[in-house]
N, C-alpha and C. Protein backbone atom coordinates (compact mmCIF):
# COMPACT_ATOMS: atom_id res chain seq x y z
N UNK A 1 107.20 143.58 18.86
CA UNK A 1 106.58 142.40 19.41
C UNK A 1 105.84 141.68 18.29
N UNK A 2 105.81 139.99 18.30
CA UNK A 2 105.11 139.62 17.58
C UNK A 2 104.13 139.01 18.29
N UNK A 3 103.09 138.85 17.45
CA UNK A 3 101.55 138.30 17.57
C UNK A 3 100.88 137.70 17.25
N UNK A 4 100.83 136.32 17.77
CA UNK A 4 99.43 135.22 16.85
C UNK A 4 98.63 135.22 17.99
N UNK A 5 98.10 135.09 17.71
CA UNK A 5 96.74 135.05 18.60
C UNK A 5 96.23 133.18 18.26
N UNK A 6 96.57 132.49 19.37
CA UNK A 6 95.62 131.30 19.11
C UNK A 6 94.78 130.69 20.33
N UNK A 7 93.73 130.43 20.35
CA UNK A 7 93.36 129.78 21.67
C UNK A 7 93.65 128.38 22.06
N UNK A 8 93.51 128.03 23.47
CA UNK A 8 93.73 127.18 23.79
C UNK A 8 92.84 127.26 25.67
N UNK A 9 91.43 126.67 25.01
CA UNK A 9 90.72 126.78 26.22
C UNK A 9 90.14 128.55 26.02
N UNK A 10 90.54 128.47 27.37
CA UNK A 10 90.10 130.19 26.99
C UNK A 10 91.39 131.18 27.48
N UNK A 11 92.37 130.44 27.13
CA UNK A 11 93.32 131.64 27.20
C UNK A 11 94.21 131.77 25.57
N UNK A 12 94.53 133.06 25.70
CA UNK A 12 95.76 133.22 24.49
C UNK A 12 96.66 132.83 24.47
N UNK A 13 97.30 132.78 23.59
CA UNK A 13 98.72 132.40 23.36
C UNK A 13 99.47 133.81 22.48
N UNK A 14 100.72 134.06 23.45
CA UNK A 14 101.44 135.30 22.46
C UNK A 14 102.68 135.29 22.09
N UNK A 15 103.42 135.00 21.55
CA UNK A 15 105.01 135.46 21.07
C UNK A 15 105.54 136.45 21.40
N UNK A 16 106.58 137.14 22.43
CA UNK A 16 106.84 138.26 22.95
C UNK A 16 108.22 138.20 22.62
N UNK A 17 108.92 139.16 21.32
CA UNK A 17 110.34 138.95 21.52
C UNK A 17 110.73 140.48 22.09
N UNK A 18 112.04 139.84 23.11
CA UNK A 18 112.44 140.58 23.95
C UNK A 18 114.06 140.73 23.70
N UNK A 19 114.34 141.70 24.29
CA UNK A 19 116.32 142.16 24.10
C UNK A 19 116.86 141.15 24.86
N UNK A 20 117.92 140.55 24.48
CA UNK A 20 118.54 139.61 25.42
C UNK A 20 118.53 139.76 26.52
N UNK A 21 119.03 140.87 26.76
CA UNK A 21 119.10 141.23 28.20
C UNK A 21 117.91 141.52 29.02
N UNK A 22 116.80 141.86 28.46
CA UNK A 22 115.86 141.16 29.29
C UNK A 22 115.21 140.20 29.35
N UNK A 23 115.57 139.33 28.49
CA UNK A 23 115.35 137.72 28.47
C UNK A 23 116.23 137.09 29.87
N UNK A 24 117.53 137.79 29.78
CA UNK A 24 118.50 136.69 30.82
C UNK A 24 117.76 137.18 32.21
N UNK A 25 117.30 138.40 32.65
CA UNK A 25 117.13 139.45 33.71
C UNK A 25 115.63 138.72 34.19
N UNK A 26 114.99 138.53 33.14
CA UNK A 26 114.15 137.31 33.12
C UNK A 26 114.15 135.91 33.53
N UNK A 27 115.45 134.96 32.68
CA UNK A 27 115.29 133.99 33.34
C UNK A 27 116.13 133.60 34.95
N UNK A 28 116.71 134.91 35.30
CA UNK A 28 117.28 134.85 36.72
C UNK A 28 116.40 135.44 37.38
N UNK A 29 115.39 135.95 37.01
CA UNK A 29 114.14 136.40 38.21
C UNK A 29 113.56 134.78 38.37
N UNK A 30 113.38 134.18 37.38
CA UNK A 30 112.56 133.24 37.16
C UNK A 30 112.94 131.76 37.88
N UNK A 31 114.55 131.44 37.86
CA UNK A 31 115.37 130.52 38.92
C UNK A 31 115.58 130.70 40.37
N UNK A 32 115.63 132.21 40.47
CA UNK A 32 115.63 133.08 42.13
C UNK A 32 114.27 132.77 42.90
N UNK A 33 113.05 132.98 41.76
CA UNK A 33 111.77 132.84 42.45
C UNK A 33 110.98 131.44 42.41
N UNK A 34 111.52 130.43 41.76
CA UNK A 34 111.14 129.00 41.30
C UNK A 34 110.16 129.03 40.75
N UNK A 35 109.76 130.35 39.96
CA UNK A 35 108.88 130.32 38.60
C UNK A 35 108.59 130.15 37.43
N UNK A 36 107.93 129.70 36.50
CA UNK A 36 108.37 129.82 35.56
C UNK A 36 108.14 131.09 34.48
N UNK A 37 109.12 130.92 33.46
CA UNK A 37 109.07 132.50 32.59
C UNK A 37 107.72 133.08 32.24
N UNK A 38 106.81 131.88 31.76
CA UNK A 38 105.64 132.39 31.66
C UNK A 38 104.55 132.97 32.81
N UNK A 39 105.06 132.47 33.90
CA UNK A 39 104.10 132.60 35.18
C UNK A 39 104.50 134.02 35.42
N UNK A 40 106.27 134.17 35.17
CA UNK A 40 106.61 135.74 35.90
C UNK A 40 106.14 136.46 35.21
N UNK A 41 105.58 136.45 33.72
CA UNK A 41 105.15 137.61 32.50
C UNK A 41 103.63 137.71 32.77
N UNK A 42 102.66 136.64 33.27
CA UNK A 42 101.78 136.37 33.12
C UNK A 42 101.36 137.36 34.65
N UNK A 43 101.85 137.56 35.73
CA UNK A 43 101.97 138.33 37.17
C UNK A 43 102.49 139.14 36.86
N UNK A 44 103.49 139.50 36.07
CA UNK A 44 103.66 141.38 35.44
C UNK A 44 102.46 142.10 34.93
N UNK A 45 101.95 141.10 34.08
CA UNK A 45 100.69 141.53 33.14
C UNK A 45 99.44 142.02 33.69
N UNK A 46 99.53 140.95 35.20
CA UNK A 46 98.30 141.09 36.03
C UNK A 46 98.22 142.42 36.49
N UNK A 47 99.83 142.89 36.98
CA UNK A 47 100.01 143.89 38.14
C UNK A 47 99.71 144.81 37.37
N UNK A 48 100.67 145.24 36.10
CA UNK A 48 100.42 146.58 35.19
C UNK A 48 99.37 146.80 34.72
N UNK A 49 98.43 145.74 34.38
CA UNK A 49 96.97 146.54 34.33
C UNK A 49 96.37 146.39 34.90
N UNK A 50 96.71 145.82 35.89
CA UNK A 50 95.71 146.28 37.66
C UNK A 50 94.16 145.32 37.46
N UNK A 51 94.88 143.93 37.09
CA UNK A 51 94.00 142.69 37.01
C UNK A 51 94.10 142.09 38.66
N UNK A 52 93.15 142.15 39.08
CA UNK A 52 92.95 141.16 39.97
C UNK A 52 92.13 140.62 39.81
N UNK A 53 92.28 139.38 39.49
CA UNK A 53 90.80 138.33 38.99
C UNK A 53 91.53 137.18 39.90
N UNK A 54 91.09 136.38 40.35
CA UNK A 54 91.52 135.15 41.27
C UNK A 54 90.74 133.65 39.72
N UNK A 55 90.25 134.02 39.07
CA UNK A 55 89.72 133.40 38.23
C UNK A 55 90.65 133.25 37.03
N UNK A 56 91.38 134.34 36.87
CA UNK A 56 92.05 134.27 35.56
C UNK A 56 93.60 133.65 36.43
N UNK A 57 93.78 134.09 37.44
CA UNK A 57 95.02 133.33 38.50
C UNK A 57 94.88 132.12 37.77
N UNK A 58 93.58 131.52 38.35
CA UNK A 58 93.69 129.74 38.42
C UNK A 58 93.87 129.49 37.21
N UNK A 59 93.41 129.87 36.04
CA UNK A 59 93.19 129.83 34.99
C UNK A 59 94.81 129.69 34.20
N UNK A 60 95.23 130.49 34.42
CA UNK A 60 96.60 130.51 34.52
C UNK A 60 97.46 129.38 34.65
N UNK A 61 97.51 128.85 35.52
CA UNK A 61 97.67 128.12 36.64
C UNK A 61 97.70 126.76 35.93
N UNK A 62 96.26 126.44 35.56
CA UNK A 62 96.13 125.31 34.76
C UNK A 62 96.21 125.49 33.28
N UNK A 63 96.59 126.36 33.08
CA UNK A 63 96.78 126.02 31.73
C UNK A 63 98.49 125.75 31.55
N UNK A 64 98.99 126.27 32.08
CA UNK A 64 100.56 126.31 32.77
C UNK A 64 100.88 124.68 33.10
N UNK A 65 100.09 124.33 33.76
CA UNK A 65 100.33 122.70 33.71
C UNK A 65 99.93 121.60 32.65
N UNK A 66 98.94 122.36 32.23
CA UNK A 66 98.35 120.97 30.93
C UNK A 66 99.86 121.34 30.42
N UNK A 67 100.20 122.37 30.00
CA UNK A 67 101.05 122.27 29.06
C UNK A 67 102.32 121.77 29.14
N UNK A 68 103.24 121.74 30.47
CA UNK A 68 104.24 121.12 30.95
C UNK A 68 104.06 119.95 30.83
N UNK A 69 102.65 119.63 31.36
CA UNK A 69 102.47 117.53 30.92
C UNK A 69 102.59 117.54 29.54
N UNK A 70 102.03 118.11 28.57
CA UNK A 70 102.26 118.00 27.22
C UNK A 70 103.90 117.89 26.74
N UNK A 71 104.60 119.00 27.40
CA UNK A 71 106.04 118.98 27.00
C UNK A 71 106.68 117.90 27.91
N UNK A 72 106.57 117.40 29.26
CA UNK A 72 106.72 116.74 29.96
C UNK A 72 106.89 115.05 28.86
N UNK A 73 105.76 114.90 27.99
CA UNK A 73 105.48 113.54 27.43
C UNK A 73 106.40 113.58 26.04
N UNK A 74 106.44 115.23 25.43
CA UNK A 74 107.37 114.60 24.18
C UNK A 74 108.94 114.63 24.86
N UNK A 75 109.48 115.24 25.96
CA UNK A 75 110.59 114.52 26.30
C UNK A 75 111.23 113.22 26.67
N UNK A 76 109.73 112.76 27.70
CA UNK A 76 109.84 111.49 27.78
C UNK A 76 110.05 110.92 26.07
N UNK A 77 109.30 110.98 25.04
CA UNK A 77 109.07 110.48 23.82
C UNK A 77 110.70 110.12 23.26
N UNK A 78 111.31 111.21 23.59
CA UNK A 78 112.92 111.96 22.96
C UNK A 78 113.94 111.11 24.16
N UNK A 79 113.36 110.27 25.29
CA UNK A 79 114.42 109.52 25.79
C UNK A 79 115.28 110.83 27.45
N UNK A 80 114.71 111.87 27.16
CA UNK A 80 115.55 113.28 27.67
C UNK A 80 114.45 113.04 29.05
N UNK A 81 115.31 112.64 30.03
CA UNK A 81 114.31 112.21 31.49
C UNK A 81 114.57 113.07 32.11
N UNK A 82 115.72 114.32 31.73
CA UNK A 82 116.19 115.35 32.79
C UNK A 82 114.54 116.40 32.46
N UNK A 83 114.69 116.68 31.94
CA UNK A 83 114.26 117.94 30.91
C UNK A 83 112.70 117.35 31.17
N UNK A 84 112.63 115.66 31.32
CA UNK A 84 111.01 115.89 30.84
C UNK A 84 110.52 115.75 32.60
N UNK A 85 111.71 115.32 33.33
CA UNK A 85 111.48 115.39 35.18
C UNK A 85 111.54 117.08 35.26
N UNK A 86 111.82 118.41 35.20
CA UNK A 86 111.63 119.09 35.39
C UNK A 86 110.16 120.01 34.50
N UNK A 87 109.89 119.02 33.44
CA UNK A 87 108.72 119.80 33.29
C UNK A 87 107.60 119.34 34.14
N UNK A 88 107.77 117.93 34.26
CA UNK A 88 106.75 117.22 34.84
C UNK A 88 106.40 117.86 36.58
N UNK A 89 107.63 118.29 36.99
CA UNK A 89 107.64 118.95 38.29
C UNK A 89 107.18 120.79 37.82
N UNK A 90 107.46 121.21 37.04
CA UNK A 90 106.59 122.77 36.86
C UNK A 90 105.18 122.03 36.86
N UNK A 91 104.74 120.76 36.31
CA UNK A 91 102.79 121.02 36.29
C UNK A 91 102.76 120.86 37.70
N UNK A 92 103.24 119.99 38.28
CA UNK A 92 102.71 119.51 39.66
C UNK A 92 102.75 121.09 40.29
N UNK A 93 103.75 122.10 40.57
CA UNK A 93 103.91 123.14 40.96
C UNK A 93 102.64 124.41 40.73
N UNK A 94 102.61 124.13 39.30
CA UNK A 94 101.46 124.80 38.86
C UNK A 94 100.11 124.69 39.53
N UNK A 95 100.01 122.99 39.35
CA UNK A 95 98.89 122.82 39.69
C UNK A 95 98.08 123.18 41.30
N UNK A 96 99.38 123.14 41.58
CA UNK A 96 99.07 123.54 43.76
C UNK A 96 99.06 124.99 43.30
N UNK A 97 99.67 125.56 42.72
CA UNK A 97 99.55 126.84 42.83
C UNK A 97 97.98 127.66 42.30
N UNK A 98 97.47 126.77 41.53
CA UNK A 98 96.10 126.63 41.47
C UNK A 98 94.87 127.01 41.81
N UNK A 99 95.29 125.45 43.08
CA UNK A 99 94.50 124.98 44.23
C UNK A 99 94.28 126.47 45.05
N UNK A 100 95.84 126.95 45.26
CA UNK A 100 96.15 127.71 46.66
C UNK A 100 95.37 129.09 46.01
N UNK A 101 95.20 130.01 44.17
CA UNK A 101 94.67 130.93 44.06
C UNK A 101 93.59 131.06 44.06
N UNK A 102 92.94 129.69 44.04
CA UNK A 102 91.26 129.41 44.14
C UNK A 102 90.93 129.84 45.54
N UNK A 103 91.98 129.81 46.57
CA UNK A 103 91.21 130.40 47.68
C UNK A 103 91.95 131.68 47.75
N UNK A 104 92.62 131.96 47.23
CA UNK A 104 92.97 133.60 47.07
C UNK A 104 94.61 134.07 47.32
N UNK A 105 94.90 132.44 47.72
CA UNK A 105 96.78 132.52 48.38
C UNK A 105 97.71 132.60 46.99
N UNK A 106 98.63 132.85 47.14
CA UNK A 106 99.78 133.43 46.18
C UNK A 106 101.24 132.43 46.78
N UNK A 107 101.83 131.14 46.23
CA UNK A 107 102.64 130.76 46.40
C UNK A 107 104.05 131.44 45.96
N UNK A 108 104.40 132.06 47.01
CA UNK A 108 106.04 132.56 46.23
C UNK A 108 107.50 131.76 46.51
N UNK A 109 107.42 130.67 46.80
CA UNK A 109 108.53 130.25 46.92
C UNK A 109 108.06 127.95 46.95
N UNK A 110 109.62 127.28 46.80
CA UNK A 110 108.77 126.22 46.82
C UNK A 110 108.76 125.67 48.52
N UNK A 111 109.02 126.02 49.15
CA UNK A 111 108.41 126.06 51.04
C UNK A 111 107.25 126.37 50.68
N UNK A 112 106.31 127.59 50.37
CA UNK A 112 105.43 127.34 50.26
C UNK A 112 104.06 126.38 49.84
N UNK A 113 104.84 126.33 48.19
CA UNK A 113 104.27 124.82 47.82
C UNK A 113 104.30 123.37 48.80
N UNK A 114 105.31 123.62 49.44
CA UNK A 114 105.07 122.55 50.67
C UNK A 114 104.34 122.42 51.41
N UNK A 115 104.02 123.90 51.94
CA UNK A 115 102.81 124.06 53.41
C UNK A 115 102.15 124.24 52.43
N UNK A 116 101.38 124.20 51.41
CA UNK A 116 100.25 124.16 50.61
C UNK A 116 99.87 122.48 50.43
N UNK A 117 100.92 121.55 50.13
CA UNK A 117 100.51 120.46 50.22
C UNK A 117 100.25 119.93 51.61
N UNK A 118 100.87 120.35 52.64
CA UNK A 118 100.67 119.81 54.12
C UNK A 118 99.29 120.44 54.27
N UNK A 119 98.59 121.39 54.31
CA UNK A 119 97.38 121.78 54.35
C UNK A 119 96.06 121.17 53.21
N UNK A 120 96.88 120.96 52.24
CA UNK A 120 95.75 120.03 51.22
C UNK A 120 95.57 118.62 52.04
N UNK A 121 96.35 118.08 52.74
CA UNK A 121 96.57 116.91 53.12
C UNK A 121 96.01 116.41 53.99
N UNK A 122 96.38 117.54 54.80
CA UNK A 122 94.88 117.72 56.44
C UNK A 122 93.81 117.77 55.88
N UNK A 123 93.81 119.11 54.96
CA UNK A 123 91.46 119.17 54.43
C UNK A 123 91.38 118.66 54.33
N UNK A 124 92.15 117.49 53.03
CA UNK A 124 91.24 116.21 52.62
C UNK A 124 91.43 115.09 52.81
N UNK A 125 92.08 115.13 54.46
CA UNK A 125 92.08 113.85 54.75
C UNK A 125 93.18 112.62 53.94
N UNK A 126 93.29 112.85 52.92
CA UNK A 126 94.07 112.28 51.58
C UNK A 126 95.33 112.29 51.58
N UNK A 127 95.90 111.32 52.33
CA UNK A 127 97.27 111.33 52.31
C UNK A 127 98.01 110.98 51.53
N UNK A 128 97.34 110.33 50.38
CA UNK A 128 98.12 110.41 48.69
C UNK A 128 98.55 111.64 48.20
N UNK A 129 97.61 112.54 48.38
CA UNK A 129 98.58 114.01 47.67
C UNK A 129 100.09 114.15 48.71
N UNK A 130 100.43 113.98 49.54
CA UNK A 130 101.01 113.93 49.86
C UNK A 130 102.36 112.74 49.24
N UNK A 131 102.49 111.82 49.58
CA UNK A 131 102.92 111.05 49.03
C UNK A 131 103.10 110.96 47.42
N UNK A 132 102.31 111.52 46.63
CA UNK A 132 102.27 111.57 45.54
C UNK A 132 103.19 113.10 45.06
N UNK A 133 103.03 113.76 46.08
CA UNK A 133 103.95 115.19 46.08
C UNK A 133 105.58 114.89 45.76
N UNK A 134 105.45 113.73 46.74
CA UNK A 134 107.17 113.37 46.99
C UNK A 134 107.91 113.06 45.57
N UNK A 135 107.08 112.58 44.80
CA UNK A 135 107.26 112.22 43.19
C UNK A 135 107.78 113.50 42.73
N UNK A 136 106.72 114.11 42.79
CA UNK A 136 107.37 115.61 42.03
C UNK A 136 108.25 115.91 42.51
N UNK A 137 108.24 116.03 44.03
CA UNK A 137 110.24 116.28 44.32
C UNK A 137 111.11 115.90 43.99
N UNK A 138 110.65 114.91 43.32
CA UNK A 138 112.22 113.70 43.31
C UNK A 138 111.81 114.28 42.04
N UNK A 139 111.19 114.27 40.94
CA UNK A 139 111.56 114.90 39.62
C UNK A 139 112.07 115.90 39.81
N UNK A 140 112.06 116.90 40.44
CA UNK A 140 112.80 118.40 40.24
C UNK A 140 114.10 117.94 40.39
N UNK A 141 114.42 117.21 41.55
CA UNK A 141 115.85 117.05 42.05
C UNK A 141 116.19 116.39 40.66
N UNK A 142 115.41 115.26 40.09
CA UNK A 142 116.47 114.68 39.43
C UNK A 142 116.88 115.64 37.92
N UNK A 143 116.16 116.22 37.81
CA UNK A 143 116.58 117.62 37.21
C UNK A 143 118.02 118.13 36.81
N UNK A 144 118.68 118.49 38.30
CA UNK A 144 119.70 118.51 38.69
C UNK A 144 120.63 117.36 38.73
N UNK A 145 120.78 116.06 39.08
CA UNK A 145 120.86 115.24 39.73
C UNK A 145 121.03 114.59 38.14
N UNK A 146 120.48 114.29 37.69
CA UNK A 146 119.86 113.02 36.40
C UNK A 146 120.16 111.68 36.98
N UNK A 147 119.73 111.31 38.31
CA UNK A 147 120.32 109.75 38.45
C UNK A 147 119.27 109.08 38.86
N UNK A 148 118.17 109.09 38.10
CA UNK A 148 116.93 108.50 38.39
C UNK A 148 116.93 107.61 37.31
N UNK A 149 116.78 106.12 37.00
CA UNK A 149 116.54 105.33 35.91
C UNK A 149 115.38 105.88 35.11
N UNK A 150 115.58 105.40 33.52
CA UNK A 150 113.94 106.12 32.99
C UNK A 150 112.94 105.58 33.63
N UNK A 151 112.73 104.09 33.97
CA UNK A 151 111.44 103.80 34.67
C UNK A 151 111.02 104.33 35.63
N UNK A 152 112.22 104.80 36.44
CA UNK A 152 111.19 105.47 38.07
C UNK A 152 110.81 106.91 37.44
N UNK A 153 111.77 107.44 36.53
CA UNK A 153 111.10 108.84 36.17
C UNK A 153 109.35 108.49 35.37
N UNK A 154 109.21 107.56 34.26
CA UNK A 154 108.13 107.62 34.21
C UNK A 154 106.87 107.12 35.15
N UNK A 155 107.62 105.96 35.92
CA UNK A 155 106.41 105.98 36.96
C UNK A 155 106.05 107.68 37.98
N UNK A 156 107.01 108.61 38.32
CA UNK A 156 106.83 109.30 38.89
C UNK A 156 106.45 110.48 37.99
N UNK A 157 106.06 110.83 36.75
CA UNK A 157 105.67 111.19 35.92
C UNK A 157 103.77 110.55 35.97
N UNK A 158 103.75 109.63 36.18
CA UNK A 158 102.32 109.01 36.09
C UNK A 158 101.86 109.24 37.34
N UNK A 159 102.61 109.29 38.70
CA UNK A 159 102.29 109.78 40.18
C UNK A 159 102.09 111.60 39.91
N UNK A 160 102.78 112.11 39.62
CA UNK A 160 102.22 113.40 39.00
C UNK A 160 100.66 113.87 38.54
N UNK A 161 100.84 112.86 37.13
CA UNK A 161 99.38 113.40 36.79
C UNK A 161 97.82 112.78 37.53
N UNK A 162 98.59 111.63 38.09
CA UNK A 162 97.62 111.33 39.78
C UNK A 162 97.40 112.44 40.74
N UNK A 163 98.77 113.10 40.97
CA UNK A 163 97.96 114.25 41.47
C UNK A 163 97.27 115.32 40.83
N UNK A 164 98.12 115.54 39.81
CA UNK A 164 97.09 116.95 39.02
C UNK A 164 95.61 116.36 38.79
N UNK A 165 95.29 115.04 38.80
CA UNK A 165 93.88 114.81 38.54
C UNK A 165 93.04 115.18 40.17
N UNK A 166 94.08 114.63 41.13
CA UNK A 166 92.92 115.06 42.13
C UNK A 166 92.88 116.22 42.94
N UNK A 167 93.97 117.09 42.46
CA UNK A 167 94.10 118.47 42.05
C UNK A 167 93.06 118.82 42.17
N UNK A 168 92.86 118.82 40.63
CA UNK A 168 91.56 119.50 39.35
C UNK A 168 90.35 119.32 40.32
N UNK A 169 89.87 118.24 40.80
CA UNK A 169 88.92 118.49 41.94
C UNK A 169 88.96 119.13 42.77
N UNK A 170 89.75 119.44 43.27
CA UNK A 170 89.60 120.93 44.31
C UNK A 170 89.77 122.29 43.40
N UNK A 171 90.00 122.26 42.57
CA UNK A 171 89.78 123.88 42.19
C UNK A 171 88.48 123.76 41.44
């Protein structure tokens, strides 16, 4: 295994090289469960040393999304609207997933992330997260799909980090 150690906030950053074959075993846990690679290593890590912190969850969580918006913007930069609509849809994902460990829930699937936004929507009254959700759907799909013009991807890229901002207020 290799090792740099750098911060970012208050979490680490690590380099983990792995045998192919558990790289691929990896990224088909990771498409099966609509996670991402780092989230599934980061919930191995929790389980095997018998971390339960709901603090380091969220923590997680958001740091998992700053960073997808970060990669999210140099794709946009690179013209690549597939690639930068599916990162932009891991923060939004992240970010509910967040919300939902701050009160102690565990999203495992994206139905869930749904009834997580239908319940954000009722508490707060705020029927923009909602509506603003629909953005991120349509980025994942267009993912798949690529038939979104660049403009609606970056407007729905900017409806994104509308929600991760009013997100961040609830956690």
């Amino acid at each position: 295994m290799t090792y740099s150690n750098a911060m970012v906030s208050k979490v680490a950053t690590t380099t983990v090289v792995l045998p192919e074959k558990v790289l691929e075993a990896l990224k088909e846990k990771s498409e099966s469960e609509g996670k991402a690679v780092e989230e599934l290593i980061g919930e191995a890590l929790f389980r095997q040393l018998n971390i339960v912190d709901p603090e380091a969850e969220v923590e997680l969580h958001l740091e998992l999304c700053e960073k997808y918006l970060r990669e999210a913007e140099d794709f946009l930069a690179k013209g690549d609207y597939a690639q930068a609509s599916e990162k932009t849809w891991g923060a939004a994902s992240q970010m509910v997933k967040a919300v939902a460990a701050r009160k102690g829930l565990e999203l495992r699937s994206h139905g869930g992330l749904h009834k997580e936004i239908v319940r954000l929507t009722k508490e707060t009254g705020d029927d923009e997260i909602r509506s603003l959700w629909q953005s991120a759907i349509s980025l994942h799909q267009n993912f798949y799909e690529n038939w979104l013009p660049p403009e609606i991807v970056e407007w729905n890229v900017n409806d994104v980090k509308k929600l991760v901002n009013k997100l961040k207020g609830l956690v």
